[in-house]
N, C-alpha and C. Protein backbone atom coordinates (compact mmCIF):
# COMPACT_ATOMS: atom_id res chain seq x y z
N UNK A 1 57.43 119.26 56.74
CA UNK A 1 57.88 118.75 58.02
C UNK A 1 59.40 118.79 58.09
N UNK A 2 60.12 118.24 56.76
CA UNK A 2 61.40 118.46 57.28
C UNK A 2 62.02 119.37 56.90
N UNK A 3 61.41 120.79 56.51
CA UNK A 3 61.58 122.10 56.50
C UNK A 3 61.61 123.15 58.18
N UNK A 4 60.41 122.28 58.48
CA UNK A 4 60.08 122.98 59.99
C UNK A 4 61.53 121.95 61.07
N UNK A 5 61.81 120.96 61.32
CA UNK A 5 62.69 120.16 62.10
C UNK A 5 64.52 120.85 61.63
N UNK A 6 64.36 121.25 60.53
CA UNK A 6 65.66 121.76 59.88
C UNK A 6 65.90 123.53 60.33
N UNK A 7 64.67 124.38 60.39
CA UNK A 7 64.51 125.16 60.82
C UNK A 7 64.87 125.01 62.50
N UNK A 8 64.39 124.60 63.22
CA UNK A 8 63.99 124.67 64.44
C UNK A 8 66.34 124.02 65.04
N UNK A 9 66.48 123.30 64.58
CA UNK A 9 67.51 122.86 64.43
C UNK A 9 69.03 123.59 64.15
N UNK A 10 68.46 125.07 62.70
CA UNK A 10 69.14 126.27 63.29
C UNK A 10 69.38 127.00 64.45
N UNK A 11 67.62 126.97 64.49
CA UNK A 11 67.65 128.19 65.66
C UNK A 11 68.09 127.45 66.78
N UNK A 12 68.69 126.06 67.23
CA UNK A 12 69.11 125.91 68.29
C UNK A 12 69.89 125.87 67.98
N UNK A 13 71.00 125.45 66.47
CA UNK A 13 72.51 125.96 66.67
C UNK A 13 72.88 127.31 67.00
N UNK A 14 72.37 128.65 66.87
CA UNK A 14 72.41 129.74 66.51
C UNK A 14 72.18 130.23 68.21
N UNK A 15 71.24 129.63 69.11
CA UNK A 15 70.68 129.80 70.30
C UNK A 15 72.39 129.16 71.11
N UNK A 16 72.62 128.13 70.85
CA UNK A 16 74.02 127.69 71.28
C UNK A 16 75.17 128.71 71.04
N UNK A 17 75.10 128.76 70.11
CA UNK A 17 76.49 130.09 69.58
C UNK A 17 76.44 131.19 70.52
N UNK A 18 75.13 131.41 70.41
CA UNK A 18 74.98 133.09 71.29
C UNK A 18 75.61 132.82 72.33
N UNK A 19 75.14 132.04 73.29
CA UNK A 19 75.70 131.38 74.97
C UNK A 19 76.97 131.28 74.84
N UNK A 20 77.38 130.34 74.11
CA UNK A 20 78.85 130.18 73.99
C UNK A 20 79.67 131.78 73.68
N UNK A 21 79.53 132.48 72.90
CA UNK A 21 79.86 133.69 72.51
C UNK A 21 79.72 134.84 73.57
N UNK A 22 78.53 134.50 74.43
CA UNK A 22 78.33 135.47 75.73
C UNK A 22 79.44 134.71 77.24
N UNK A 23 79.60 133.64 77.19
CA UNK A 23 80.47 133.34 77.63
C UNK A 23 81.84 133.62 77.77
N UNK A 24 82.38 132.98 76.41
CA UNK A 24 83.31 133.58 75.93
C UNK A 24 84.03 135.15 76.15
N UNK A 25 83.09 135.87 75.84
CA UNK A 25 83.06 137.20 76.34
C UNK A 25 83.54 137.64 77.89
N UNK A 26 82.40 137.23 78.59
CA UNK A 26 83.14 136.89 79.88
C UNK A 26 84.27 136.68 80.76
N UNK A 27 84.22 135.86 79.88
CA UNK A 27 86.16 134.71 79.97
C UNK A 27 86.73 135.72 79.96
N UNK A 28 86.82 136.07 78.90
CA UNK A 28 87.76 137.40 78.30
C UNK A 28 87.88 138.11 79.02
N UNK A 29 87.01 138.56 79.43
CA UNK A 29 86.88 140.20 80.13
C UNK A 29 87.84 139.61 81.67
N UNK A 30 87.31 138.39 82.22
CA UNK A 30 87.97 137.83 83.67
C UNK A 30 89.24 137.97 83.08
N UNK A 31 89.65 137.04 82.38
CA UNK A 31 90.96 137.03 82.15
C UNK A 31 91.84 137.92 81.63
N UNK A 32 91.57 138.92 81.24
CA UNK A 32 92.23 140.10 80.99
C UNK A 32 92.69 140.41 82.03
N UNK A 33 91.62 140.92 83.35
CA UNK A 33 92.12 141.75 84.57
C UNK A 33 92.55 140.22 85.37
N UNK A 34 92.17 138.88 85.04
CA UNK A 34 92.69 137.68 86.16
C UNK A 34 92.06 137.98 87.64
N UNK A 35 90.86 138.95 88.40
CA UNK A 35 90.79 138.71 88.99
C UNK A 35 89.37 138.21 89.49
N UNK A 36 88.99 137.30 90.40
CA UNK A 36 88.24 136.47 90.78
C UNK A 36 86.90 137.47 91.39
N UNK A 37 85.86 137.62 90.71
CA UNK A 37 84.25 138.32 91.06
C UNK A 37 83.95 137.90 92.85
N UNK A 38 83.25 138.39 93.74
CA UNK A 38 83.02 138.26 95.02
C UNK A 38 83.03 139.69 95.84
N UNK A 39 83.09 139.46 97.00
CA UNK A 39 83.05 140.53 98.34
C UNK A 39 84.61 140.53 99.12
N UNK A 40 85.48 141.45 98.86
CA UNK A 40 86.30 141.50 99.57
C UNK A 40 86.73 142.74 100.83
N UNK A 41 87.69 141.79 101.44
CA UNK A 41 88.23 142.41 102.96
C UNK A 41 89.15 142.67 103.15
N UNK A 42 89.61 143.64 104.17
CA UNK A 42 91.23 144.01 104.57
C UNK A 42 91.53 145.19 105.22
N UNK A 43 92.74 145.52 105.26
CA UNK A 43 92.97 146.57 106.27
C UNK A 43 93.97 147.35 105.14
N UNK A 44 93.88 148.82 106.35
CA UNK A 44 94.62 150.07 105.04
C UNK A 44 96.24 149.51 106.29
N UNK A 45 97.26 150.91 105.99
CA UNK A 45 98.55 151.07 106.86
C UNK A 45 98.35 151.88 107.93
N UNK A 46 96.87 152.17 108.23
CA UNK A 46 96.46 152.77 109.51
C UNK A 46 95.90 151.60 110.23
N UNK A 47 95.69 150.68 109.31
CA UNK A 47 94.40 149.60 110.33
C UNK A 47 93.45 150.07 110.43
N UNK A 48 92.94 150.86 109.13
CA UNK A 48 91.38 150.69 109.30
C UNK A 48 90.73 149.73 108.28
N UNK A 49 89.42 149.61 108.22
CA UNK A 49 89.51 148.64 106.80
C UNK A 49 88.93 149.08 105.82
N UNK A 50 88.77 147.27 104.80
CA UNK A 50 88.65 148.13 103.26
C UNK A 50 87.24 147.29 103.26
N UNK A 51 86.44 147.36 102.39
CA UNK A 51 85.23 146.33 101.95
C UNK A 51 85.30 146.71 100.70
N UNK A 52 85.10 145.86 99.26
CA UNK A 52 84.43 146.59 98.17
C UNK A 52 84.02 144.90 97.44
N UNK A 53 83.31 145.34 96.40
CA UNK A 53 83.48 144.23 95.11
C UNK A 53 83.80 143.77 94.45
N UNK A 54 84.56 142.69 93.78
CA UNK A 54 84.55 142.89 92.33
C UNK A 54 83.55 142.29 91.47
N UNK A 55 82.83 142.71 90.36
CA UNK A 55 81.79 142.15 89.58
C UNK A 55 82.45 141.94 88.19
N UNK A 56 81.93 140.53 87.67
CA UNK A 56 82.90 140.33 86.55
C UNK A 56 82.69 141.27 85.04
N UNK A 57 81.03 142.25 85.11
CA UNK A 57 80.63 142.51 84.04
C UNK A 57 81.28 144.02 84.47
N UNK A 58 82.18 144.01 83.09
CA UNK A 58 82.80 145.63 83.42
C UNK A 58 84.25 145.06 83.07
N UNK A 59 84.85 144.58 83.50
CA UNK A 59 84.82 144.62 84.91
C UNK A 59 85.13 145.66 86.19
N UNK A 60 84.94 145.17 87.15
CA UNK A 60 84.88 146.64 87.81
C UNK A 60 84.58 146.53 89.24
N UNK A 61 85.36 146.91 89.88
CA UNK A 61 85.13 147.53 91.62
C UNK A 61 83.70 148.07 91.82
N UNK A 62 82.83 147.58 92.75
CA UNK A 62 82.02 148.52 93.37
C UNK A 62 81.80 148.80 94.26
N UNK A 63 81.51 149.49 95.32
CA UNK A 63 80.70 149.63 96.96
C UNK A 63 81.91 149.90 97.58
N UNK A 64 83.08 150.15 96.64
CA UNK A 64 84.09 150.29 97.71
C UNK A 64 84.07 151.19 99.12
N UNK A 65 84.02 151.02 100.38
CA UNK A 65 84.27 151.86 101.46
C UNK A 65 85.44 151.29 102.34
N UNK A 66 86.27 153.02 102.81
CA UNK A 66 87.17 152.72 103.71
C UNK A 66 87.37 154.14 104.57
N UNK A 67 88.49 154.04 105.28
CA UNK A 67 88.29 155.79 105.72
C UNK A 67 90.41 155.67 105.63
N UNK A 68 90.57 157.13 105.51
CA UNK A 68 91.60 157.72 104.83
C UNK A 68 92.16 158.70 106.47
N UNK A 69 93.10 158.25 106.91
CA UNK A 69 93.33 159.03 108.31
C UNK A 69 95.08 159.45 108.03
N UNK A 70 95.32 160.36 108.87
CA UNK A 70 96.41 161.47 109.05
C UNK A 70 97.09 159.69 109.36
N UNK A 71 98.84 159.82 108.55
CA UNK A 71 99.43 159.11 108.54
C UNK A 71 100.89 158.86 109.57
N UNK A 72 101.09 160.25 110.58
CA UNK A 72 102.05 160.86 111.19
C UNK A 72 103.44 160.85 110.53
N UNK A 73 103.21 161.21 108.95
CA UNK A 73 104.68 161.52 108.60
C UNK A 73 104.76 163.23 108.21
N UNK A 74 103.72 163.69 108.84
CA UNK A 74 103.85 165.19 108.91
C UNK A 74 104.11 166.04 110.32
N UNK A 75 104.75 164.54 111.50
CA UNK A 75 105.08 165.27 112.60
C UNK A 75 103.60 164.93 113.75
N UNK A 76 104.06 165.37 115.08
CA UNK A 76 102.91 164.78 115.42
C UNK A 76 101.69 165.48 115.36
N UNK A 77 100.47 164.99 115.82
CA UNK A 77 99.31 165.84 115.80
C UNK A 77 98.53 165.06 115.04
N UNK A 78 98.06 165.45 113.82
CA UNK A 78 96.91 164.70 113.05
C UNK A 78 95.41 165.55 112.73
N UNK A 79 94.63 164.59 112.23
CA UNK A 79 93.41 165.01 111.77
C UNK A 79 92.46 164.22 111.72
N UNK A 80 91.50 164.28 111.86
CA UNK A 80 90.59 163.74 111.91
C UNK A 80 90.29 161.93 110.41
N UNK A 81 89.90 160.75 110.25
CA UNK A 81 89.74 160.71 109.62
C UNK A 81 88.84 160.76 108.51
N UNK A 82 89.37 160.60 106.90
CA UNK A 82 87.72 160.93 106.39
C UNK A 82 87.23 159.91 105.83
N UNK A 83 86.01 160.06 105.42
CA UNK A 83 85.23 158.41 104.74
C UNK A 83 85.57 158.36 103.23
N UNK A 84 86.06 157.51 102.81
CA UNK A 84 85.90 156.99 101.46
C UNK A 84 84.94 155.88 100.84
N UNK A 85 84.32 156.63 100.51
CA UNK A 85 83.24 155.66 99.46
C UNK A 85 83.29 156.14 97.74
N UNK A 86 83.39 154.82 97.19
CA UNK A 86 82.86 155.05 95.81
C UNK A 86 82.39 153.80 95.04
N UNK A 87 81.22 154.31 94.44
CA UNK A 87 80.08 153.47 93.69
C UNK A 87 81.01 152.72 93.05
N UNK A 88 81.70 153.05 91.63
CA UNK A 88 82.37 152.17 90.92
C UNK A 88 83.58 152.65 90.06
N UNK A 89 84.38 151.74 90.27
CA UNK A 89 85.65 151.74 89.39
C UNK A 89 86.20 150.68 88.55
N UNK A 90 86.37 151.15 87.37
CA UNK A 90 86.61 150.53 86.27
C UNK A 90 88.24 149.75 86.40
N UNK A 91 88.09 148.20 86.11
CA UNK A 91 89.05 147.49 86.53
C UNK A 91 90.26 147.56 84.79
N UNK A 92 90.97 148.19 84.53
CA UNK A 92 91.42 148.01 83.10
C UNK A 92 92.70 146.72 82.79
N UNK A 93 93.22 147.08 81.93
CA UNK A 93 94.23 145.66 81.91
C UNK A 93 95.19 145.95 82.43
N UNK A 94 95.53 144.43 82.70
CA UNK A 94 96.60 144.23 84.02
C UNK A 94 96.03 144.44 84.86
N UNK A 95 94.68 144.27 85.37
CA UNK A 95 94.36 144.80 86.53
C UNK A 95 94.22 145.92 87.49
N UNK A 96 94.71 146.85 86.75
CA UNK A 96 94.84 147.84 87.09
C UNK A 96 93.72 148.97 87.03
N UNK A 97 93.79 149.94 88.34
CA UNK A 97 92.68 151.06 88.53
C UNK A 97 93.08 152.48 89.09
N UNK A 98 91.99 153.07 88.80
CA UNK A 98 91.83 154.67 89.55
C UNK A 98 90.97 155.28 89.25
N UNK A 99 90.78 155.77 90.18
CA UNK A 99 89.47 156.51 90.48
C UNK A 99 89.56 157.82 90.96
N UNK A 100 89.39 159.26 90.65
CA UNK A 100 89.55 160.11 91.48
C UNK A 100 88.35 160.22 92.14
N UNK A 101 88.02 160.66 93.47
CA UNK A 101 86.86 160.75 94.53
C UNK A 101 86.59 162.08 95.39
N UNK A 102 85.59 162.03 96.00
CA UNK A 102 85.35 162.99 97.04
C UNK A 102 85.59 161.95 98.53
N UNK A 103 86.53 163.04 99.11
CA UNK A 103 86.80 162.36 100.62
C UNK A 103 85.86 163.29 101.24
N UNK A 104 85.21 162.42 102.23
CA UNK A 104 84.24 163.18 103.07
C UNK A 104 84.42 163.43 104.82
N UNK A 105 84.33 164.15 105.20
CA UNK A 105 84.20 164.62 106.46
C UNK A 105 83.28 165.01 107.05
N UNK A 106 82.64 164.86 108.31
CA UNK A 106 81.36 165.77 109.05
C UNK A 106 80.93 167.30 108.05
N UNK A 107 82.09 167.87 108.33
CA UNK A 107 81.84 169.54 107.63
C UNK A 107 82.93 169.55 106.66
N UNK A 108 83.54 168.80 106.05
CA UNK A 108 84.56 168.71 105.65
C UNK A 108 84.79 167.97 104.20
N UNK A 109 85.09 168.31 103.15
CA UNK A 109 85.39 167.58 101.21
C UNK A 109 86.41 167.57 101.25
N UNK A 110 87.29 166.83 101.02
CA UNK A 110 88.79 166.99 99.78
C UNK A 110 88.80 166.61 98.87
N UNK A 111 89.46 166.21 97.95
CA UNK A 111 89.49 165.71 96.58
C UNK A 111 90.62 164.12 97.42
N UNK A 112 90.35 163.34 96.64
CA UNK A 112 91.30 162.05 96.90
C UNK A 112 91.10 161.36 95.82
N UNK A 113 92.21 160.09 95.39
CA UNK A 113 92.07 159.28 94.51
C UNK A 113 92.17 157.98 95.47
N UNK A 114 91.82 156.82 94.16
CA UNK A 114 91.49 155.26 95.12
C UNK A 114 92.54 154.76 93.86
N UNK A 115 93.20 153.98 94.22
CA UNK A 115 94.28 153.75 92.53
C UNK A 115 94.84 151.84 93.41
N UNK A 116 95.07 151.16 92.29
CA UNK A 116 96.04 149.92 92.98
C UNK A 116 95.60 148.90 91.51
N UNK A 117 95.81 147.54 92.27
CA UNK A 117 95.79 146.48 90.96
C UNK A 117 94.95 145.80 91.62
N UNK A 118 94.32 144.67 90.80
CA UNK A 118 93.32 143.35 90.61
C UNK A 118 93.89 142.48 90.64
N UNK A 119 94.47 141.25 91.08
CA UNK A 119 94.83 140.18 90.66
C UNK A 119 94.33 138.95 91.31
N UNK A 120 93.99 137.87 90.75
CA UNK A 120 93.40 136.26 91.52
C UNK A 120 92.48 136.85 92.93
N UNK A 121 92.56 136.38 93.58
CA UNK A 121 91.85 136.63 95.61
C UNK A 121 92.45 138.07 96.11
N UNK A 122 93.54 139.16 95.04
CA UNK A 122 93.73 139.94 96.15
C UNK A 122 93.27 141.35 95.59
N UNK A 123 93.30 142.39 96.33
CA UNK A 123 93.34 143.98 95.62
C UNK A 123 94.00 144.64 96.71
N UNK A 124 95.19 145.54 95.85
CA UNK A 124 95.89 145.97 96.67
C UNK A 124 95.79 147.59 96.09
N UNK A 125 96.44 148.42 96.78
CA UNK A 125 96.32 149.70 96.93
C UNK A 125 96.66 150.71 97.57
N UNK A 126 96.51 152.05 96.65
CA UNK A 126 96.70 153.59 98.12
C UNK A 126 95.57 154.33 97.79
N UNK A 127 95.26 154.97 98.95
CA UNK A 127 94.59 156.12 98.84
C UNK A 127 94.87 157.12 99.48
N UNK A 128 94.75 158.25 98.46
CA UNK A 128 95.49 159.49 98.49
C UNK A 128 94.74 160.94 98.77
N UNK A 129 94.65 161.25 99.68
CA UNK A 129 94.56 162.89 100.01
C UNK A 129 95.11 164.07 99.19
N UNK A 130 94.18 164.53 98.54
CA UNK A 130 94.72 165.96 97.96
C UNK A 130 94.44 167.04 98.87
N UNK A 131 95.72 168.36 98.81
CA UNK A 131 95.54 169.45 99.50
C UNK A 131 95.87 170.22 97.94
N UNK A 132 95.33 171.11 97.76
CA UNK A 132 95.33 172.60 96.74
C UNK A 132 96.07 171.40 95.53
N UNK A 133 95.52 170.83 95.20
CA UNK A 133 95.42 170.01 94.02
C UNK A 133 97.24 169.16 93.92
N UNK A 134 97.43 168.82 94.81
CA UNK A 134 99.02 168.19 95.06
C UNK A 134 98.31 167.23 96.17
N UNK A 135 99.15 165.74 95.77
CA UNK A 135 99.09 164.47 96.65
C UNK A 135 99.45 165.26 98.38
N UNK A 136 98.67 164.99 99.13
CA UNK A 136 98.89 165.08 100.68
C UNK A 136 100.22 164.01 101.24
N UNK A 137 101.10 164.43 101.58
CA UNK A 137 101.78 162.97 102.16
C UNK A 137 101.32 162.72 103.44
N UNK A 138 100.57 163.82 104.20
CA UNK A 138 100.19 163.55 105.36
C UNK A 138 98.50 162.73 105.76
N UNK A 139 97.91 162.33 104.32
CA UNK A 139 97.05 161.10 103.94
C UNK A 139 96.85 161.04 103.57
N UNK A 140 97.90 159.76 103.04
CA UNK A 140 98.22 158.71 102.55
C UNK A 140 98.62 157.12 102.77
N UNK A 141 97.62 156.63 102.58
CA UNK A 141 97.79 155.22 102.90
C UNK A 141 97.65 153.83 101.68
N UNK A 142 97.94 152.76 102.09
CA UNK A 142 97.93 151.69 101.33
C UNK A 142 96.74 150.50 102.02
N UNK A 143 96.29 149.82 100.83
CA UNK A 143 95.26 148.91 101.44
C UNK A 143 95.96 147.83 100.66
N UNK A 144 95.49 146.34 101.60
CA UNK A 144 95.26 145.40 100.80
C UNK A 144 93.87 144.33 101.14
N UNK A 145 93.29 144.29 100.35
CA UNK A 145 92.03 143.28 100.85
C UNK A 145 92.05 141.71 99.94
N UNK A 146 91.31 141.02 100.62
CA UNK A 146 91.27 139.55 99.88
C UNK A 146 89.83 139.07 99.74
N UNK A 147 89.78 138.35 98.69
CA UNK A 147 88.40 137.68 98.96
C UNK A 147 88.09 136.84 99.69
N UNK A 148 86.76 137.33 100.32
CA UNK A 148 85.90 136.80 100.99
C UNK A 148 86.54 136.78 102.37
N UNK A 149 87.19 137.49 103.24
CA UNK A 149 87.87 137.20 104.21
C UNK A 149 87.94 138.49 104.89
């Protein structure tokens, strides 16, 4: 009997450790990048907007969508804009990210990147248009979104 109560008594110290240790883990991982898990909102420097995630396991951006439009510092005229979506991006330290992507159009691909930082309630950012494998200056924009807002 007090073989089995001494036993059973491990396995709940050992059952405690794990939790604490998967926790812990956690912590870590939040506090590395410092920024707060949820659904965030905002607008790019065109005024269109941003939506994405952050999830604390990873950690990491997901569902991000926004759209990427002609910025008029190539004179007037313009282009159409295109959709940005991407599944997930890896949040590294300091908060910091990038992602290269497919920008999409009706009939239309480019290559683009999603790049910015993590920190507490905010994510800030640009996203960038490639033409023949060189940054577009003609779209290019900046986002910033906040949580839950």
């Amino acid at each position: 009997m007090f073989l089995t109560r001494r036993l059973a008594g491990r396995r709940r110290l050992i059952s405690i450790v794990a939790v604490c240790a998967g926790l812990l883990v956690t912590g870590t991982a939040l506090a590395a990048t410092s920024v707060f898990p949820g659904s965030y909102f905002g607008t790019t420097s065109e005024h269109g907007t941003v939506a994405l995630k952050v999830v604390a396991h990873g950690p990491a951006i997901t569902s991000f969508k926004s759209s990427l439009g002609y910025d008029g510092k190539c004179g007037q005229g313009g282009g159409p804009d295109f959709n940005v979506s991407v599944s997930r991006i890896a949040i590294g330290k300091g908060g910091k990210f990038s992602k290269r992507t497919t920008l999409k159009l009706a009939s239309n691909h480019t290559v683009g990147v999603v790049s910015g930082k993590a920190s507490g309630s905010r994510v800030t950012g640009k996203i960038v248009g490639y033409l023949v494998n060189k940054p577009n200056p003609c779209y290019t924009e900046t986002f910033s979104a906040r949580l839950g807002q």
